[in-house]
C-alpha atoms as a PDB file:
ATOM      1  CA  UNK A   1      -5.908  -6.603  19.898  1.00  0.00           C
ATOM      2  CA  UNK A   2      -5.321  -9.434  17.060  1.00  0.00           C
ATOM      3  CA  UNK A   3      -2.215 -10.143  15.120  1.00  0.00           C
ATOM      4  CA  UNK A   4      -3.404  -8.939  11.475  1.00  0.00           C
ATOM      5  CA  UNK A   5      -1.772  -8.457   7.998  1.00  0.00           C
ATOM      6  CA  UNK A   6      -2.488  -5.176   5.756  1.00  0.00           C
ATOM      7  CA  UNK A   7      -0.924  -4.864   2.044  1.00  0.00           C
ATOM      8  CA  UNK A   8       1.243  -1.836   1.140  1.00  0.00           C
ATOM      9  CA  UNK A   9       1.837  -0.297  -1.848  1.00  0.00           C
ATOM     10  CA  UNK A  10       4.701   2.092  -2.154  1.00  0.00           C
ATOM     11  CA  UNK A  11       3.184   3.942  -5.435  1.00  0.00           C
ATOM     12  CA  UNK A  12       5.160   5.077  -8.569  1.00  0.00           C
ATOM     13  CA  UNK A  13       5.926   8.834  -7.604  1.00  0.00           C
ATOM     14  CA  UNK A  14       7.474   7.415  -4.409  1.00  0.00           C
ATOM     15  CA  UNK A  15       9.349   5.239  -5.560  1.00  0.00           C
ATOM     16  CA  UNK A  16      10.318   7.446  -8.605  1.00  0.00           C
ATOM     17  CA  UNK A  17      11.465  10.163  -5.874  1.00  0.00           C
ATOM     18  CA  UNK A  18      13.673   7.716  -3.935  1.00  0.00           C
ATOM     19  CA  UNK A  19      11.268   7.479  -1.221  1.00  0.00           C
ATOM     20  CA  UNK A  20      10.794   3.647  -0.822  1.00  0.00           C
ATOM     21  CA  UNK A  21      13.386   2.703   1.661  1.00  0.00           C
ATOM     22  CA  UNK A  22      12.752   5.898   3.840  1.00  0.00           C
ATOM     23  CA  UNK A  23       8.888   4.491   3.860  1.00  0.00           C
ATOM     24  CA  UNK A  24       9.453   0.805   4.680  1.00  0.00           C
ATOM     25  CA  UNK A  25      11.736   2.268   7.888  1.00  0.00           C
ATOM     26  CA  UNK A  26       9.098   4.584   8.791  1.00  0.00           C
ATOM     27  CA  UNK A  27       6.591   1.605   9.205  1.00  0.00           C
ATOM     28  CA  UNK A  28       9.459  -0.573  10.624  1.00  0.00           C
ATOM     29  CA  UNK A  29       9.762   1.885  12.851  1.00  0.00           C
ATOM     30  CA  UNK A  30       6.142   1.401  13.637  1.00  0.00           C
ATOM     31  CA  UNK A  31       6.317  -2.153  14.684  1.00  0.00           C
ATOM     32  CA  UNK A  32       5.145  -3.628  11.290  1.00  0.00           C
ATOM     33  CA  UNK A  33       7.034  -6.714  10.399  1.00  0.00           C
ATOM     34  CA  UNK A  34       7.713  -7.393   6.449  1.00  0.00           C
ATOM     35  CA  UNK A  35       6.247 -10.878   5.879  1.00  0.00           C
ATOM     36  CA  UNK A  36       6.514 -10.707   2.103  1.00  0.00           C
ATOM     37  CA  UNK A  37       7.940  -8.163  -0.613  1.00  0.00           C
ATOM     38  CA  UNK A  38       7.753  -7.503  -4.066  1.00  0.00           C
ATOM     39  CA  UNK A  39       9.247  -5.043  -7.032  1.00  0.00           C
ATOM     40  CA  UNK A  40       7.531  -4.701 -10.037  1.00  0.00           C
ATOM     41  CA  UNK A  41       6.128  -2.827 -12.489  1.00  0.00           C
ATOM     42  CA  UNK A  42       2.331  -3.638 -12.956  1.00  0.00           C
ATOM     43  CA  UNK A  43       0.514  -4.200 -16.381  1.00  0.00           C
ATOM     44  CA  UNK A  44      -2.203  -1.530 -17.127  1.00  0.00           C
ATOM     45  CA  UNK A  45      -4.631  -4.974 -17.066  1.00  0.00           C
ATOM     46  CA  UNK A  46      -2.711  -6.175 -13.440  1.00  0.00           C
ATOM     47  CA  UNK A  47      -3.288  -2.654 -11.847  1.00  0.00           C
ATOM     48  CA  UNK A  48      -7.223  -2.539 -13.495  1.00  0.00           C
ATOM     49  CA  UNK A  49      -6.943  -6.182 -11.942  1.00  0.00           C
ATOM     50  CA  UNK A  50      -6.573  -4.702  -8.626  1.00  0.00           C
ATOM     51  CA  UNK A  51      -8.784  -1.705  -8.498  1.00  0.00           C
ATOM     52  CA  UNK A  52     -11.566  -3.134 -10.345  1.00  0.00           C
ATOM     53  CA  UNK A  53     -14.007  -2.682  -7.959  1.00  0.00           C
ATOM     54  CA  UNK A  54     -13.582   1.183  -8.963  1.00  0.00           C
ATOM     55  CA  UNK A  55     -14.096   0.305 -12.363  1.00  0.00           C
ATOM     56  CA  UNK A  56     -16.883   2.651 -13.749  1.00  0.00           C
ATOM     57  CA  UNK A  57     -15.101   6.047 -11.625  1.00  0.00           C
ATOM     58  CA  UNK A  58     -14.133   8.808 -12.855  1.00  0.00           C
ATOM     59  CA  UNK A  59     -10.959   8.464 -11.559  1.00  0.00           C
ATOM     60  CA  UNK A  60     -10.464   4.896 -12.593  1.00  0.00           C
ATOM     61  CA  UNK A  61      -8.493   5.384 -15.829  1.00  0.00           C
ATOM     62  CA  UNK A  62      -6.239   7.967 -13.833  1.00  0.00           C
ATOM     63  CA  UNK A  63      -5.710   6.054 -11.259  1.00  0.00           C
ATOM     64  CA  UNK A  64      -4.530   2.505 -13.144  1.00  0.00           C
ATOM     65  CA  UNK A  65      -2.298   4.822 -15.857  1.00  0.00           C
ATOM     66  CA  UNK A  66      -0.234   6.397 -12.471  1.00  0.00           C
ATOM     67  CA  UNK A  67      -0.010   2.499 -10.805  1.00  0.00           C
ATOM     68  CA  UNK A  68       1.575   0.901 -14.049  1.00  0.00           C
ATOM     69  CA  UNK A  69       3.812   3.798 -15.314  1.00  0.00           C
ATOM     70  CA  UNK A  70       6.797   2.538 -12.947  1.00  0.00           C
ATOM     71  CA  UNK A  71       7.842   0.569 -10.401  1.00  0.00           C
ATOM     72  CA  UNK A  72       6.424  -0.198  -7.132  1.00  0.00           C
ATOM     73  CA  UNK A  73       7.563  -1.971  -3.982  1.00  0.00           C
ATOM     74  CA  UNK A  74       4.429  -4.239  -2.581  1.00  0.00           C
ATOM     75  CA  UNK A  75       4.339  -5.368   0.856  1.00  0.00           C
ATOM     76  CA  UNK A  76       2.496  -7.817   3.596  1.00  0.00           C
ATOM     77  CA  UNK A  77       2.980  -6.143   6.592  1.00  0.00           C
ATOM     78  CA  UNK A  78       2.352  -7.637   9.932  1.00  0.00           C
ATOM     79  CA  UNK A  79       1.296  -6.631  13.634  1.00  0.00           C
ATOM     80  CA  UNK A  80      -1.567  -5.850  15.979  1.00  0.00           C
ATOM     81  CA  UNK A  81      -4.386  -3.964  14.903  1.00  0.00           C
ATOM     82  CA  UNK A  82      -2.170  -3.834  11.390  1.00  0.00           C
ATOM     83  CA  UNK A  83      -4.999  -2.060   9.587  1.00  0.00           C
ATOM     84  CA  UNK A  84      -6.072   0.409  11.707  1.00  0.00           C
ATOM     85  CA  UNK A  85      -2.551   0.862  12.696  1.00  0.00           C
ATOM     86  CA  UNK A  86      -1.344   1.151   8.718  1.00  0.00           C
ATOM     87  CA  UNK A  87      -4.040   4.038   8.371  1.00  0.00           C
ATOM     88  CA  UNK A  88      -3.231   6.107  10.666  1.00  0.00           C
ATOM     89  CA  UNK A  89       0.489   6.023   9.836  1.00  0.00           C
ATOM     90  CA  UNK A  90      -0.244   6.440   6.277  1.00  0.00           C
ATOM     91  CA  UNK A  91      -2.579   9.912   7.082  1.00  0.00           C
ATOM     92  CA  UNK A  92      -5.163  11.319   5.116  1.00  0.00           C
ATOM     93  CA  UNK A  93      -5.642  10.247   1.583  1.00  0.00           C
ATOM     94  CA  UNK A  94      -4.927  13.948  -0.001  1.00  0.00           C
ATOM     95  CA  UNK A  95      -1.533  14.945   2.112  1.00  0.00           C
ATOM     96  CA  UNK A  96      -2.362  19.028   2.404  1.00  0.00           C
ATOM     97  CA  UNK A  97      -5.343  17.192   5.220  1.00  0.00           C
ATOM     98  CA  UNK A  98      -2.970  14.831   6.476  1.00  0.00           C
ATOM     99  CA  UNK A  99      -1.626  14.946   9.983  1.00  0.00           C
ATOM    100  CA  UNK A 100       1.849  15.961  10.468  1.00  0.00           C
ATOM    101  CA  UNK A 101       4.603  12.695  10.611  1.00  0.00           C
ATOM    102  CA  UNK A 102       2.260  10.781   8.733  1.00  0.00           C
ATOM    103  CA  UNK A 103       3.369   9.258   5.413  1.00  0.00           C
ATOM    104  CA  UNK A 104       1.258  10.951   2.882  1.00  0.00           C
ATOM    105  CA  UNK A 105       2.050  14.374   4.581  1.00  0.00           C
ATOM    106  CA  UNK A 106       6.028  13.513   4.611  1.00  0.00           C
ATOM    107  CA  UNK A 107       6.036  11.797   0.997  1.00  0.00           C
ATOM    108  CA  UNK A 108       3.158  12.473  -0.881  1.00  0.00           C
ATOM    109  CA  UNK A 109       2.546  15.436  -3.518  1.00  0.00           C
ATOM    110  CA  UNK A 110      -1.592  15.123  -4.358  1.00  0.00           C
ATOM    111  CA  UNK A 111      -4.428  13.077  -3.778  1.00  0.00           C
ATOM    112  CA  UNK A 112      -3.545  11.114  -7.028  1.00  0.00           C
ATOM    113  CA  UNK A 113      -0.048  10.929  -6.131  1.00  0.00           C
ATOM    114  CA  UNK A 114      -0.228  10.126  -2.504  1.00  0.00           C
ATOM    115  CA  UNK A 115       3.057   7.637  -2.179  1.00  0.00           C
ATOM    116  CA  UNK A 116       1.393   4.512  -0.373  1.00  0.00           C
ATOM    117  CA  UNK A 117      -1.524   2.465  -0.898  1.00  0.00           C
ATOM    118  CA  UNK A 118      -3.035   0.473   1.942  1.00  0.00           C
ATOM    119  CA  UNK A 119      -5.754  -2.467   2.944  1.00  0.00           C
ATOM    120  CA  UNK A 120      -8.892  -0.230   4.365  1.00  0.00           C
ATOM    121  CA  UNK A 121     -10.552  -3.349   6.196  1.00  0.00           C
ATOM    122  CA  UNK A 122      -9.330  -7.342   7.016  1.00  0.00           C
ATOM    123  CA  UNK A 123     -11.561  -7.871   3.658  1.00  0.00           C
ATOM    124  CA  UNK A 124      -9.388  -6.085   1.520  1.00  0.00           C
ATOM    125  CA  UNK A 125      -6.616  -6.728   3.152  1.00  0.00           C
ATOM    126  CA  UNK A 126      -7.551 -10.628   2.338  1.00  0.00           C
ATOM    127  CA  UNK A 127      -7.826  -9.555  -1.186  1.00  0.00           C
ATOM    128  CA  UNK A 128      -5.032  -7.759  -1.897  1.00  0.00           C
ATOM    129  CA  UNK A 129      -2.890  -9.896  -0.116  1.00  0.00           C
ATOM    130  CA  UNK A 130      -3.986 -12.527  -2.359  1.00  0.00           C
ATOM    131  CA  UNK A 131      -4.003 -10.652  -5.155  1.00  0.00           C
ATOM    132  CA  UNK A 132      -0.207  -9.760  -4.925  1.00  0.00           C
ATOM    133  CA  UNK A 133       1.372 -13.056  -3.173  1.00  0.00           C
ATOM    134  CA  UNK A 134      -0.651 -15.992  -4.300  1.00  0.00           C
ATOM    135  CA  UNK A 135       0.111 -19.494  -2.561  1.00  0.00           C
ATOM    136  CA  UNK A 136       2.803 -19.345  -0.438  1.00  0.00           C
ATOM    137  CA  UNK A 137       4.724 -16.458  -1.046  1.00  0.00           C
ATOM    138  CA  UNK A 138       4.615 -14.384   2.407  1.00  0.00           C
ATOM    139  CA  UNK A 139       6.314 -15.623   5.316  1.00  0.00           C
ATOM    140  CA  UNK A 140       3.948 -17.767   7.757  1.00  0.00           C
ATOM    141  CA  UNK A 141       3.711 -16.954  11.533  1.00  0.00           C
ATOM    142  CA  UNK A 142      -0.113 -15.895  11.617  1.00  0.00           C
ATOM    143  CA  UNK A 143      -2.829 -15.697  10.180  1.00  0.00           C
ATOM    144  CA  UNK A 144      -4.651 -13.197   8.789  1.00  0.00           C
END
C-alpha cells in the first residue's frame, strides 16, 4: 500500500445542515490525516473551474449553481490507499444505494445533494489538489 493524498469536499447542503465537523471526525476516525484545509464559498466561474471537464452535461449547470450557493470546507486528506480508502467511506454517489455507515448514506439527501465530494483516481486527486491549494499550502510529509 502507498501513502497517497485524495481532496474532499464537504458540499453546501452539508455544511448548511451542520454536518461538517461530524464528517471530518468520521474520516479522522478513518485514519485520514488533514494536511491542508480550507472555507470558502466558491465563484460560479471557480466551481465551473473545477468541474469543467463535465462541461457540456446535462447536469453541469446544476451541479456548479449547488457548489457556489454556500460555503464549503475543502480538504487534503492523507493515508494509505487514500483514494480507494476515501470511496468507500464516502458510499455510493446517490445515498438511498449507499452502504450503511458510509457518509453519503449518514449525511446526504440526493444524488445532487450528496454532502462530500472526493478524488476518483491519483489523477484527479493531483488536480484537485492543485486546483484548491496551489504552491505550498498543504502540509508536507509525502508525496502524492
Amino acid at each position: 500500500m502507498a501513502l497517497e493524498r485524495t481532496l474532499s469536499i464537504v458540499k453546501p447542503d452539508a455544511f448548511e445542515k451542520g454536518h461538517a465537523g461530524a464528517i471530518i471526525a468520521h474520516l479522522e476516525k478513518e485514519g485520514f490525516r488533514v494536511k491542508g484545509m480550507r472555507l470558502l464559498t466558491q465563484t460560479r466561474p471557480q466551481a465551473e473551474g473545477f468541474y469543467a471537464e463535465h462541461r457540456g452535461r446535462a447536469f453541469f449547470d446544476e451541479l456548479t449553481a449547488f457548489m457556489s450557493r454556500g460555503p464549503v470546507v475543502v480538504m487534503c486528506l492523507e493515508r494509505e490507499d487514500a483514494i480507494a480508502k476515501y470511496r468507500e467511506v464516502i458510499g455510493a454517489t446517490d445515498p438511498a444505494a449507499a452502504a450503511a455507515g458510509t457518509i453519503r448514506k449518514l449525511y446526504g439527501a440526493s444524488k445532487g445533494e450528496n454532502a462530500v465530494h472526493g478524488s476518483d483516481s491519483l489523477a484527479s486527486a493531483v488536480r484537485e489538489i492543485g486546483y484548491y491549494f496551489p504552491g505550498c499550502e498543504v502540509s508536507s510529509s509525502a508525496a502524492l
